[in-house]
N, C-alpha and C. Protein backbone atom coordinates (compact mmCIF):
# COMPACT_ATOMS: atom_id res chain seq x y z
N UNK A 1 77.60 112.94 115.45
CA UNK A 1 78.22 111.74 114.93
C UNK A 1 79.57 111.49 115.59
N UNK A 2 80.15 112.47 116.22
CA UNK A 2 81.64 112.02 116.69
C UNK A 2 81.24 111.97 118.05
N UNK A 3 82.34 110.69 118.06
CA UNK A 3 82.28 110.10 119.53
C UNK A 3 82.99 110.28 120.74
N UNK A 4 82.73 110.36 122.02
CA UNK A 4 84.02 110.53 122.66
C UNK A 4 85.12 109.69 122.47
N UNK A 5 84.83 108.20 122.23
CA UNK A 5 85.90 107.50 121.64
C UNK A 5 87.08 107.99 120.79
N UNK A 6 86.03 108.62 119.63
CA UNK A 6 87.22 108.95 118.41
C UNK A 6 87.93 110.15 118.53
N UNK A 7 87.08 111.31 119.60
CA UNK A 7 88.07 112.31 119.97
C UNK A 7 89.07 112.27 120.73
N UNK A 8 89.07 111.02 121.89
CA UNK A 8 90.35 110.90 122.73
C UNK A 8 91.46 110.12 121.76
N UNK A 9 91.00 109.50 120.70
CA UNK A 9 91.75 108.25 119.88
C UNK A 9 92.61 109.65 119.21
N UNK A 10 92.07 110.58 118.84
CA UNK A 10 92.17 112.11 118.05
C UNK A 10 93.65 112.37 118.77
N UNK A 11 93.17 113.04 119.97
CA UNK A 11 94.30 113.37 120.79
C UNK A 11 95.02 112.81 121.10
N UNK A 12 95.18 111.01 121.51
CA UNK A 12 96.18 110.48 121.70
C UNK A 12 97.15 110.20 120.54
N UNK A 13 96.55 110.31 118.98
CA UNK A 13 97.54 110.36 117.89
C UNK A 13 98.07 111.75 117.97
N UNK A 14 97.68 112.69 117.97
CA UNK A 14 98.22 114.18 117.95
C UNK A 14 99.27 114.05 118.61
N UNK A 15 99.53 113.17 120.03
CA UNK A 15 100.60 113.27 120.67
C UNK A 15 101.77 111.84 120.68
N UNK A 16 101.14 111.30 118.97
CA UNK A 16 102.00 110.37 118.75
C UNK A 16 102.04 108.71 118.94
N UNK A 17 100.99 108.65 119.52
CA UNK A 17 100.62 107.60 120.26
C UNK A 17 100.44 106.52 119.16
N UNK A 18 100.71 105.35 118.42
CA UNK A 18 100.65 104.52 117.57
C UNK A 18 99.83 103.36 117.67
N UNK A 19 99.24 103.18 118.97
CA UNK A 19 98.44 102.26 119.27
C UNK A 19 97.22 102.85 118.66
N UNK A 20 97.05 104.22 119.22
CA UNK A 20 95.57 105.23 119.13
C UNK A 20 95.37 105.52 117.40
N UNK A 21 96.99 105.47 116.70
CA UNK A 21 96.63 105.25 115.18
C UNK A 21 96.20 104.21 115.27
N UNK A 22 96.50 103.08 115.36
CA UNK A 22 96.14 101.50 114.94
C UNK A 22 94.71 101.81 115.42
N UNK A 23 93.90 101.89 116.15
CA UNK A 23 92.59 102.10 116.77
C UNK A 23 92.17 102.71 115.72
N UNK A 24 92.24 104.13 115.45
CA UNK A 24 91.62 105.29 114.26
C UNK A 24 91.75 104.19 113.41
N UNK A 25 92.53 103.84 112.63
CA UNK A 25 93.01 102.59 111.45
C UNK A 25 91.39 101.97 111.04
N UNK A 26 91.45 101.05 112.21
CA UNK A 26 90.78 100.03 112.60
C UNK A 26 88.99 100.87 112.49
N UNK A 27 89.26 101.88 113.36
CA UNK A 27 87.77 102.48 112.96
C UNK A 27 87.33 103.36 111.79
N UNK A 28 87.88 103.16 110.98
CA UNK A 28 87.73 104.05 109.83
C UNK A 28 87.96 102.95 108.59
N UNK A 29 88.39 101.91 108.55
CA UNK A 29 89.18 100.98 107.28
C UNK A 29 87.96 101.10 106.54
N UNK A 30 86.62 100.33 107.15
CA UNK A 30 86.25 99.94 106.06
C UNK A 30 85.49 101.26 105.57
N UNK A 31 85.12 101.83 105.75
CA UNK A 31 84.78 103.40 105.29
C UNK A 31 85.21 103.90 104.34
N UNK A 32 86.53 103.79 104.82
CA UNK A 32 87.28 104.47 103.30
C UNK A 32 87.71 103.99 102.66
N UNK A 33 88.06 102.26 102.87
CA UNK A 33 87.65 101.63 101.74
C UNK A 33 86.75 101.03 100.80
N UNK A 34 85.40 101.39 101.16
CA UNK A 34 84.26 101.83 100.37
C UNK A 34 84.56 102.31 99.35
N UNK A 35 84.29 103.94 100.05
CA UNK A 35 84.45 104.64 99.38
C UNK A 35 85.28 104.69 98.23
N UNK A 36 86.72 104.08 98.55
CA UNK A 36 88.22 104.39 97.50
C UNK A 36 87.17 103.09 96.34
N UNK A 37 86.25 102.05 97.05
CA UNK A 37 86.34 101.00 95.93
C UNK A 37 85.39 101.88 95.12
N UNK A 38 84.52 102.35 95.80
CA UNK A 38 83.59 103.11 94.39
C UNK A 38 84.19 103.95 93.66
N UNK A 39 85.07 104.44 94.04
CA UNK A 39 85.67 105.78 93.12
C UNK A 39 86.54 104.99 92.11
N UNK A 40 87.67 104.04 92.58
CA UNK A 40 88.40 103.48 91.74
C UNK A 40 88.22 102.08 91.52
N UNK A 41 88.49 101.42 90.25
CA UNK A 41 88.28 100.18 89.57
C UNK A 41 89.27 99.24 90.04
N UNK A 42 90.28 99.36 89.75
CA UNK A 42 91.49 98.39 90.00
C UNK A 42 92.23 98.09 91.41
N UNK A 43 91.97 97.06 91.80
CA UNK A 43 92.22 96.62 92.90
C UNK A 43 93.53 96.80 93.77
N UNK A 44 94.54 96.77 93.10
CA UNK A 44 96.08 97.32 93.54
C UNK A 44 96.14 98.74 93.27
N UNK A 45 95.40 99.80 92.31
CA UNK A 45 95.23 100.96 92.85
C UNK A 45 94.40 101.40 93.93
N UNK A 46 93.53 100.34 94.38
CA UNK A 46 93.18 100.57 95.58
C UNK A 46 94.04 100.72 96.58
N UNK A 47 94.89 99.74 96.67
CA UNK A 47 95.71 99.26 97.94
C UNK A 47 96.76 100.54 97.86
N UNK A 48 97.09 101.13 97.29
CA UNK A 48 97.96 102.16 96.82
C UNK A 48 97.69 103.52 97.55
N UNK A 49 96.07 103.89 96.77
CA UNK A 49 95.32 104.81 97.47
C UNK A 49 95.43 105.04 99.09
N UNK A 50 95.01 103.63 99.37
CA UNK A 50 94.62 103.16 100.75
C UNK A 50 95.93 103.60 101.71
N UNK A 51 97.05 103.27 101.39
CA UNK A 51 97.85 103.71 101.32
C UNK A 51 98.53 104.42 101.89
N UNK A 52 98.14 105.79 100.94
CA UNK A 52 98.61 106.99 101.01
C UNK A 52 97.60 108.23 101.60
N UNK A 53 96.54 107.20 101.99
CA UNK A 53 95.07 108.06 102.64
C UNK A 53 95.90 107.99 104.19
N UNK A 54 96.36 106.54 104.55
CA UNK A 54 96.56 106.67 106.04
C UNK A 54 97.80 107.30 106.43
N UNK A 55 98.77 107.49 105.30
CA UNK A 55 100.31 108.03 105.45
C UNK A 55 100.28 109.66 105.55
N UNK A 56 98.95 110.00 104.66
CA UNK A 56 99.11 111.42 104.98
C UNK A 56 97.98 111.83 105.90
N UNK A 57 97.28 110.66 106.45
CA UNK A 57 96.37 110.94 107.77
C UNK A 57 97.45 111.15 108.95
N UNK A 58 98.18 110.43 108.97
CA UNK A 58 99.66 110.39 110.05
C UNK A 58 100.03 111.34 109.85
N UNK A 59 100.65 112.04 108.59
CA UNK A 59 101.41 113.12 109.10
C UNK A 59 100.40 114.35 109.21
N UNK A 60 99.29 114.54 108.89
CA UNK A 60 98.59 115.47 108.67
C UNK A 60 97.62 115.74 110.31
N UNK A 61 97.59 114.45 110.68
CA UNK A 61 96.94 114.78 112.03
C UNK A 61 97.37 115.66 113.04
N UNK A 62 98.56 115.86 113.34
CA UNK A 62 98.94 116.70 113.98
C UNK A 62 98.75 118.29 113.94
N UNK A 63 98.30 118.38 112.83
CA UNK A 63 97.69 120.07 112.90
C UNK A 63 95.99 119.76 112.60
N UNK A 64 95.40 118.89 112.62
CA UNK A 64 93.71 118.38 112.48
C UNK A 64 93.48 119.59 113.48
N UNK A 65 92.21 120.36 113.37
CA UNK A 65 91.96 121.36 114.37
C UNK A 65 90.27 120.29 114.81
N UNK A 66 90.67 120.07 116.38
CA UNK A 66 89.35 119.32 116.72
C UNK A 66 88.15 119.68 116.88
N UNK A 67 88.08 120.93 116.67
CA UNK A 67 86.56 121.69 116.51
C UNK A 67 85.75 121.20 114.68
N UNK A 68 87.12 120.68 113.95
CA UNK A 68 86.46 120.35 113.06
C UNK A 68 85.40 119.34 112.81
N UNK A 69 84.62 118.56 111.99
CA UNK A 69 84.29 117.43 112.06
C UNK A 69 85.06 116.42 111.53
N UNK A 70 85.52 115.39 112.40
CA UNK A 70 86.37 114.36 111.78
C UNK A 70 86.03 113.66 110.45
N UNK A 71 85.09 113.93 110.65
CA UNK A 71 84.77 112.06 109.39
C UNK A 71 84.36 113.53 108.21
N UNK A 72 83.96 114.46 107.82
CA UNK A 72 84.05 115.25 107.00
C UNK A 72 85.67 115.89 106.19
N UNK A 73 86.64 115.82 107.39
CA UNK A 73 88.32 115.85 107.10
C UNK A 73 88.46 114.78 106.43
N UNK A 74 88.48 113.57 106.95
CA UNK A 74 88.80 112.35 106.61
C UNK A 74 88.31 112.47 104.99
N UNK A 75 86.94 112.35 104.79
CA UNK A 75 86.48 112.21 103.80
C UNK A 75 87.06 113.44 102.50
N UNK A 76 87.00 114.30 103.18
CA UNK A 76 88.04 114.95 102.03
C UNK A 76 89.53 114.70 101.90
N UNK A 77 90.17 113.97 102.76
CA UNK A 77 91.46 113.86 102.67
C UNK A 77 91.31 112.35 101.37
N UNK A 78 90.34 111.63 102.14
CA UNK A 78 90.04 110.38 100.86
C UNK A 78 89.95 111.10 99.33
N UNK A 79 89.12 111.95 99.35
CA UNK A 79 88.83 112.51 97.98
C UNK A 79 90.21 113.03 97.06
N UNK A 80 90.96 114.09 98.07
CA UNK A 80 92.22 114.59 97.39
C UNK A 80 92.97 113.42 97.21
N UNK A 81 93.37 112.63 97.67
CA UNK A 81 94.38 110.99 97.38
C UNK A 81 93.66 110.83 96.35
N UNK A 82 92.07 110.22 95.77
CA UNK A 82 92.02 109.40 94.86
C UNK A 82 92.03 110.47 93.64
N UNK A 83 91.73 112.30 93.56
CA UNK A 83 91.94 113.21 92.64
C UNK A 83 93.46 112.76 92.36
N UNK A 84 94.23 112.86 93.27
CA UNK A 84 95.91 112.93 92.88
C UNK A 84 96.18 111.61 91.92
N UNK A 85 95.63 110.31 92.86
CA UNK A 85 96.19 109.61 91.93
C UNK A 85 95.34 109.46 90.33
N UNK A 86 94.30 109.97 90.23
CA UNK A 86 94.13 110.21 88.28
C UNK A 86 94.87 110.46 88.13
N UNK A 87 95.18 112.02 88.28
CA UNK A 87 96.70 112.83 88.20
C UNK A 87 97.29 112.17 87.17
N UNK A 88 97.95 111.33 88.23
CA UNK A 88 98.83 110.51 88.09
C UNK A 88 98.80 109.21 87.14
N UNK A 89 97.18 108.92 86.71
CA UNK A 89 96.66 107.51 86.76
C UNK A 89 97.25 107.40 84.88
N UNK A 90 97.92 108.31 84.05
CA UNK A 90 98.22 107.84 82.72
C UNK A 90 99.19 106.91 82.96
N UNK A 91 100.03 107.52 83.53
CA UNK A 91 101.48 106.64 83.93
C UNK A 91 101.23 105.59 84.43
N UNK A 92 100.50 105.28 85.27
CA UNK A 92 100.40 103.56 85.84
C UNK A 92 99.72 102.83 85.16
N UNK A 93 98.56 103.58 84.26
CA UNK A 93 97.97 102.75 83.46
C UNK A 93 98.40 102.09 82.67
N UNK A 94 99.83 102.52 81.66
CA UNK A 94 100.88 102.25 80.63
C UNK A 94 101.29 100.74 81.64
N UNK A 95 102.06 100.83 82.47
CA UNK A 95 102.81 99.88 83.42
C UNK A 95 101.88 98.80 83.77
N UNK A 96 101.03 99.18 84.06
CA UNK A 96 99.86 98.01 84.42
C UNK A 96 99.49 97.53 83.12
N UNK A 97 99.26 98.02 82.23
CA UNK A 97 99.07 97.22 81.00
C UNK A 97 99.84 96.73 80.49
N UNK A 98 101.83 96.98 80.66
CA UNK A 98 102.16 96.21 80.02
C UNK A 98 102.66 95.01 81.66
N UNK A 99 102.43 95.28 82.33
CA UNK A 99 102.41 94.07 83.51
C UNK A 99 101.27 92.82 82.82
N UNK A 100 100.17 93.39 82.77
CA UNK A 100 98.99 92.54 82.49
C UNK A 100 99.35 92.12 81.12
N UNK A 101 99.94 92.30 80.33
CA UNK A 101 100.38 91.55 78.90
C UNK A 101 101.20 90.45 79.34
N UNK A 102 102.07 90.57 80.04
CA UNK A 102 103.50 90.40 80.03
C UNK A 102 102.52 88.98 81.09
N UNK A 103 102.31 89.24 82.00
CA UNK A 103 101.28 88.07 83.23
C UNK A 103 100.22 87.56 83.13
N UNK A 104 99.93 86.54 82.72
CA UNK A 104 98.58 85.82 82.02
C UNK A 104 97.81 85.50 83.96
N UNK A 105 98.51 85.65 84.85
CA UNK A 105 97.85 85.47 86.14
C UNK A 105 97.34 86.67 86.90
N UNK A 106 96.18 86.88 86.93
CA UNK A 106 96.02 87.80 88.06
C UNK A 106 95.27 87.36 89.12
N UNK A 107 95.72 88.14 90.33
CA UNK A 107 95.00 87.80 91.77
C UNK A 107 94.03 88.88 92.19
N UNK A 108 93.33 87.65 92.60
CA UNK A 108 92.21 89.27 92.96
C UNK A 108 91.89 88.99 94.75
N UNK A 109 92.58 90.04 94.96
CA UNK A 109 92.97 90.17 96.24
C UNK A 109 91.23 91.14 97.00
N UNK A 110 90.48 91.20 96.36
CA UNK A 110 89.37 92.45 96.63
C UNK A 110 88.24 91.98 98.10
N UNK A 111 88.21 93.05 98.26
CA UNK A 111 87.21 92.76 99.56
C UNK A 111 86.13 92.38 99.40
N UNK A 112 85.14 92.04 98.57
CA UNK A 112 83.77 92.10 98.16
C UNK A 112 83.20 92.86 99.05
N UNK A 113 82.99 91.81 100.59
CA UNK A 113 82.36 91.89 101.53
C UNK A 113 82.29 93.56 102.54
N UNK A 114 83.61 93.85 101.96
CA UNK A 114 83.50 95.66 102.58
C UNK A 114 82.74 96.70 101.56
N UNK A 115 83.20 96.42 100.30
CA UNK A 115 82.40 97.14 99.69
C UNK A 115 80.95 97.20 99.25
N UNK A 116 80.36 95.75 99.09
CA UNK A 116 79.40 95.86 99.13
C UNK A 116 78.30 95.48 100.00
N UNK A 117 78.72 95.55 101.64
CA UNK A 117 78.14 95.10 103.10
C UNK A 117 77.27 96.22 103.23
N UNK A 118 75.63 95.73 102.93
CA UNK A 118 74.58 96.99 103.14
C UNK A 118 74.25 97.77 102.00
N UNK A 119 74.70 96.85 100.62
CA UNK A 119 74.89 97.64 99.42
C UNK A 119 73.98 96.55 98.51
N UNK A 120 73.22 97.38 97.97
CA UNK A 120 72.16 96.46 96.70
C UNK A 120 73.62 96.26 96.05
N UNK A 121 73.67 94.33 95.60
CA UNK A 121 74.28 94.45 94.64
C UNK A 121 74.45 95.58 93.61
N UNK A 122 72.80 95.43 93.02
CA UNK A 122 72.23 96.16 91.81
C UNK A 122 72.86 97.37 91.91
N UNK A 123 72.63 98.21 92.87
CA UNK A 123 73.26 99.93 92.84
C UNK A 123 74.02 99.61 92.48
N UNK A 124 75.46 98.26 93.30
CA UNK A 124 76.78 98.92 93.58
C UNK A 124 77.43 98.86 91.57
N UNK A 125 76.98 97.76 91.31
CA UNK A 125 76.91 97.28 89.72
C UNK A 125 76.51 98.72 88.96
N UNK A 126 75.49 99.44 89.51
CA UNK A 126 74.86 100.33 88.47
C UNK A 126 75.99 101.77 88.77
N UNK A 127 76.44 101.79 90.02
CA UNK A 127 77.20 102.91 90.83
C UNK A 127 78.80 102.79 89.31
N UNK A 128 79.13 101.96 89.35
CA UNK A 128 80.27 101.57 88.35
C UNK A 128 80.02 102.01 86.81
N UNK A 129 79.04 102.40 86.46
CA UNK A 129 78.71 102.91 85.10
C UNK A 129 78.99 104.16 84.90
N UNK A 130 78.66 104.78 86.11
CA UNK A 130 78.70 106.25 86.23
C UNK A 130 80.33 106.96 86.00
N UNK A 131 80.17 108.32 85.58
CA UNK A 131 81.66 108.85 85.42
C UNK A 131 82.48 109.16 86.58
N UNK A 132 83.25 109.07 86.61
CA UNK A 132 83.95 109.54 87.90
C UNK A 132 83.41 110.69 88.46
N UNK A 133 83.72 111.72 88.19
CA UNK A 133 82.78 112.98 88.95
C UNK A 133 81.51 112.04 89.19
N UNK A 134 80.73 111.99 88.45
CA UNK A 134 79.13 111.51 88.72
C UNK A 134 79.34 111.15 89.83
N UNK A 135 80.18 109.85 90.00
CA UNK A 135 80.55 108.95 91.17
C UNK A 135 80.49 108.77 92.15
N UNK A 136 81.45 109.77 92.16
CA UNK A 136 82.13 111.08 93.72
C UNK A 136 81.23 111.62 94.19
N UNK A 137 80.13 112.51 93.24
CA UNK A 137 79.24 112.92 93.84
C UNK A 137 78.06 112.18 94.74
N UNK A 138 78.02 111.13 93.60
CA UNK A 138 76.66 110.18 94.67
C UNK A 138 77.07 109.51 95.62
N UNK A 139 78.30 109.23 95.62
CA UNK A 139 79.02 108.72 97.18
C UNK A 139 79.10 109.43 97.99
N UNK A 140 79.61 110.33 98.34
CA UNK A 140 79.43 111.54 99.06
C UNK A 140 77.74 111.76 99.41
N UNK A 141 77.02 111.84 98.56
CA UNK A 141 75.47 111.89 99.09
C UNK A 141 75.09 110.83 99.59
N UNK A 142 75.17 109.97 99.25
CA UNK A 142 74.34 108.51 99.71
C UNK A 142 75.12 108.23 100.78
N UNK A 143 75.85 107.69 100.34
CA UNK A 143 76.87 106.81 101.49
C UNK A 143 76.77 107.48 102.41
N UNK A 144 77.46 108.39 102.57
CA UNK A 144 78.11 109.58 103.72
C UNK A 144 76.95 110.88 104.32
N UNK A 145 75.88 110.93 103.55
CA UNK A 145 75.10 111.90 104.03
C UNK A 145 75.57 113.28 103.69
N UNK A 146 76.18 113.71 102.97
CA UNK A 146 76.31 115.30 102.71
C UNK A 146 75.61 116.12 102.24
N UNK A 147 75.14 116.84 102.40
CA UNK A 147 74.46 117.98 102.04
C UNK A 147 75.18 118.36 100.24
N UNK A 148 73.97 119.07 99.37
CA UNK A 148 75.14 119.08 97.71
C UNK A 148 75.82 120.28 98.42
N UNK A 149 75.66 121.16 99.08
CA UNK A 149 76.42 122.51 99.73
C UNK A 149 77.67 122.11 100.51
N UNK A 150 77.89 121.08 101.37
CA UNK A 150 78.94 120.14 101.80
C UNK A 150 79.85 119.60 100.85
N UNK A 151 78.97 118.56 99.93
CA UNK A 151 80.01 118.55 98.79
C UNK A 151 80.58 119.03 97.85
N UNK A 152 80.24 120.41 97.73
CA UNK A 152 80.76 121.67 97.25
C UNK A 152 81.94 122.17 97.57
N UNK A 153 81.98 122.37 98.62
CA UNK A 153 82.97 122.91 99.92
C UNK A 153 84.37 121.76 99.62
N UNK A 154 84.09 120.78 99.67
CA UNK A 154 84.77 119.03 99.95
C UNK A 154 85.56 118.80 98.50
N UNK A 155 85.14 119.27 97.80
CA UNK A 155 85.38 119.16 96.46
C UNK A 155 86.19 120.29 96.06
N UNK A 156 85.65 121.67 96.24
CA UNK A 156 86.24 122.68 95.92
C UNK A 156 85.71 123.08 94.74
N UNK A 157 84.51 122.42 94.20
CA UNK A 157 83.83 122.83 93.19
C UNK A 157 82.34 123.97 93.27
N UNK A 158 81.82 124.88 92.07
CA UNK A 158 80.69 125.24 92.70
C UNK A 158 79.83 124.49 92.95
N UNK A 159 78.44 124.65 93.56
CA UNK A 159 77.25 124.21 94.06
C UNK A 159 76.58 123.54 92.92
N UNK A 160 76.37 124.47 91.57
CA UNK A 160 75.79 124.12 90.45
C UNK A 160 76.31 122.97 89.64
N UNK A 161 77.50 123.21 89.68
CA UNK A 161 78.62 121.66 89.29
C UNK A 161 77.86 120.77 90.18
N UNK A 162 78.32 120.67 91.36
CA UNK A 162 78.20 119.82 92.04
C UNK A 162 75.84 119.07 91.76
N UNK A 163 75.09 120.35 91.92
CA UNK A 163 73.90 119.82 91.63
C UNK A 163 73.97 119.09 89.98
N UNK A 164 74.37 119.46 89.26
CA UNK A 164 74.48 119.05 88.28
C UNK A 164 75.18 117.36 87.91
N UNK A 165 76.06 117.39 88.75
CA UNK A 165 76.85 115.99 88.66
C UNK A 165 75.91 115.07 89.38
N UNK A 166 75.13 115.43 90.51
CA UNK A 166 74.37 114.80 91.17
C UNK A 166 72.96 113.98 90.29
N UNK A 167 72.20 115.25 90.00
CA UNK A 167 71.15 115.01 89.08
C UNK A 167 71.10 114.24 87.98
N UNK A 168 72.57 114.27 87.03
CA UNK A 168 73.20 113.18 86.26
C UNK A 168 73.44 112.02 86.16
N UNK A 169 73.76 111.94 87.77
CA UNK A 169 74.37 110.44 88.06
C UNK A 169 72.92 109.97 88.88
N UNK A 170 72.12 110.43 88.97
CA UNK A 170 71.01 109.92 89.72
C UNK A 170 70.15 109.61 88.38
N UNK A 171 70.05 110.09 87.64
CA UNK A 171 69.45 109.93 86.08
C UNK A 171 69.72 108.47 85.41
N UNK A 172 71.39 108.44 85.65
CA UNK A 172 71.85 107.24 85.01
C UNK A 172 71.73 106.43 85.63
N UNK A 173 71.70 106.10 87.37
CA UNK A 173 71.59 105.19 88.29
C UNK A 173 70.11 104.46 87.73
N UNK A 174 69.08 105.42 87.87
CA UNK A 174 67.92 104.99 87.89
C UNK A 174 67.55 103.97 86.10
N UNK A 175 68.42 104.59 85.32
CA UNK A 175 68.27 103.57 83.99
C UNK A 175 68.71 102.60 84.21
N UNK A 176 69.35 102.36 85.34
CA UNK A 176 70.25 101.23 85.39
C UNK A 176 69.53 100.16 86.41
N UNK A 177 68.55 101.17 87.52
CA UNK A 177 67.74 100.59 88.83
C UNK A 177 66.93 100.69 88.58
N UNK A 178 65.89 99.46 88.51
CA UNK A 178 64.75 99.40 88.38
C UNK A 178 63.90 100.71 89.57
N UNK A 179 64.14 100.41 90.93
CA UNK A 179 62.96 100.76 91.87
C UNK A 179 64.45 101.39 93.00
N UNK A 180 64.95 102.65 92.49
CA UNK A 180 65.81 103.56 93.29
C UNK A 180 65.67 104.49 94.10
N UNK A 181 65.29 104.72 95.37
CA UNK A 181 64.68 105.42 96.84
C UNK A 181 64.98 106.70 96.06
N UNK A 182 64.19 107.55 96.74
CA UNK A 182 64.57 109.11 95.96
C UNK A 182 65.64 109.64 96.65
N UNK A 183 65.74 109.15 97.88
CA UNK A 183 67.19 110.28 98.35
C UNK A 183 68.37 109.08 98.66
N UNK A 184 68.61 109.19 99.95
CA UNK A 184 69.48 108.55 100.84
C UNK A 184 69.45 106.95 100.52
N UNK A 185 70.38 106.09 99.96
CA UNK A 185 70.52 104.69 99.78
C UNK A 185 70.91 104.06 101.08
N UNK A 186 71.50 104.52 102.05
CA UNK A 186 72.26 104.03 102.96
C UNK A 186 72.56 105.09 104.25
N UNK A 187 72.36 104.32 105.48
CA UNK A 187 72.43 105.27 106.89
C UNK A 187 73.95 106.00 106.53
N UNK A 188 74.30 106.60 107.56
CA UNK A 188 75.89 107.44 108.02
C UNK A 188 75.85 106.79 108.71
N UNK A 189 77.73 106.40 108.32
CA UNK A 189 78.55 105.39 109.03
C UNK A 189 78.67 106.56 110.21
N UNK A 190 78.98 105.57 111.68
CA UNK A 190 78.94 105.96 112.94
C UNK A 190 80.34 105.13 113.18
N UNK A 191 81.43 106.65 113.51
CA UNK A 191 83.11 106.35 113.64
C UNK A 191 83.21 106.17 115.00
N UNK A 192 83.89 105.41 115.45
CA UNK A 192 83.97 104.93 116.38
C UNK A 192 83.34 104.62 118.02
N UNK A 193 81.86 104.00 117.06
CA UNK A 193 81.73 103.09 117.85
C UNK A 193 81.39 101.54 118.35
N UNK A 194 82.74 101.56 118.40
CA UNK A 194 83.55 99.97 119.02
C UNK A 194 84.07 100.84 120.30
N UNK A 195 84.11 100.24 121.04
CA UNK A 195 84.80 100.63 122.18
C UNK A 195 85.90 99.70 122.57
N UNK A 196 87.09 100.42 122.64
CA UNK A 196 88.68 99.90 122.75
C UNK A 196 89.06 98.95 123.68
């Protein structure tokens, strides 16, 4: 899955290069903003997330070891940002609610078209019922192709957790989906290829 594209784009950020971020940027956006939309509800905690996925992709790239697989880093670096901000998510929730009292206007700034490009409405609707863990897990499988032993690892959780969250959220999907494929909903995204 990795390209020569995205490994020279690799190395030319390692050595600082800001164009070769803007490129990585550009080949990765809508990916992980997928992903951030399935995991999280609110649209300006998206943008937040989003964020702080590419701020600590910047500083963090410079020790990336390139024998790794990129889009497996990436994807766990997405995962730890949207864990942190729950963390975090009592406190903003208070603020945002009393914003949303206080502002009878809201904008909805949302992508539709990224998140759900190649996406049964129906899943993405039924994907939103599910618990967060559940979530995580079936995104990671579907979307992204992981192995439950991958998303084990990615997570930092055991195997059995992880089969378990899976089997759950595939349980509830299907009450929710009439006629739901037994495995894979969707190919693996292929990172960079656009050519620069």
């Amino acid at each position: 899955m990795q390209s020569e594209y995205m490994y020279e784009l690799l190395a030319k950020v390692k050595d600082g290069d800001q164009q070769a971020f803007q490129a990585m940027y550009d080949a990765t956006y809508q990916d992980v903003y997928r992903t951030v939309s399935f995991l999280v509800d609110h649209q300006q905690d998206r943008e937040d997330i989003m964020n702080e996925i590419y701020m600590q992709m910047w500083t963090s790239l410079a020790s990336y070891d390139m024998n790794r697989p990129f889009h497996f880093w990436l994807h766990g670096l997405v995962i730890r940002q949207v864990q942190r901000f729950r963390v975090k998510g009592w406190r903003r929730f208070r603020i945002f609610e009393r914003i949303r009292i206080f502002s009878r206007e809201e904008h909805h700034w949302d992508h539709p078209t990224v998140v759900t490009e190649g996406t049964n409405q129906e899943i993405s609707q039924a994907l939103q019922k599910l618990t967060d863990k559940q979530r995580t897990v079936t995104i990671l499988r579907f979307f992204h192709d992981y192995t439950l032993e991958e998303i084990a690892v990615l997570l930092d959780i055991p195997l059995g957790t992880v089969k378990s969250r899976y089997h759950a959220g595939l349980q509830a999907l299907r009450k929710h989906v009439g006629n739901l494929p037994p495995e894979r909903m969707e190919q693996l995204h292929d990172y960079g290829t656009q050519n620069p």
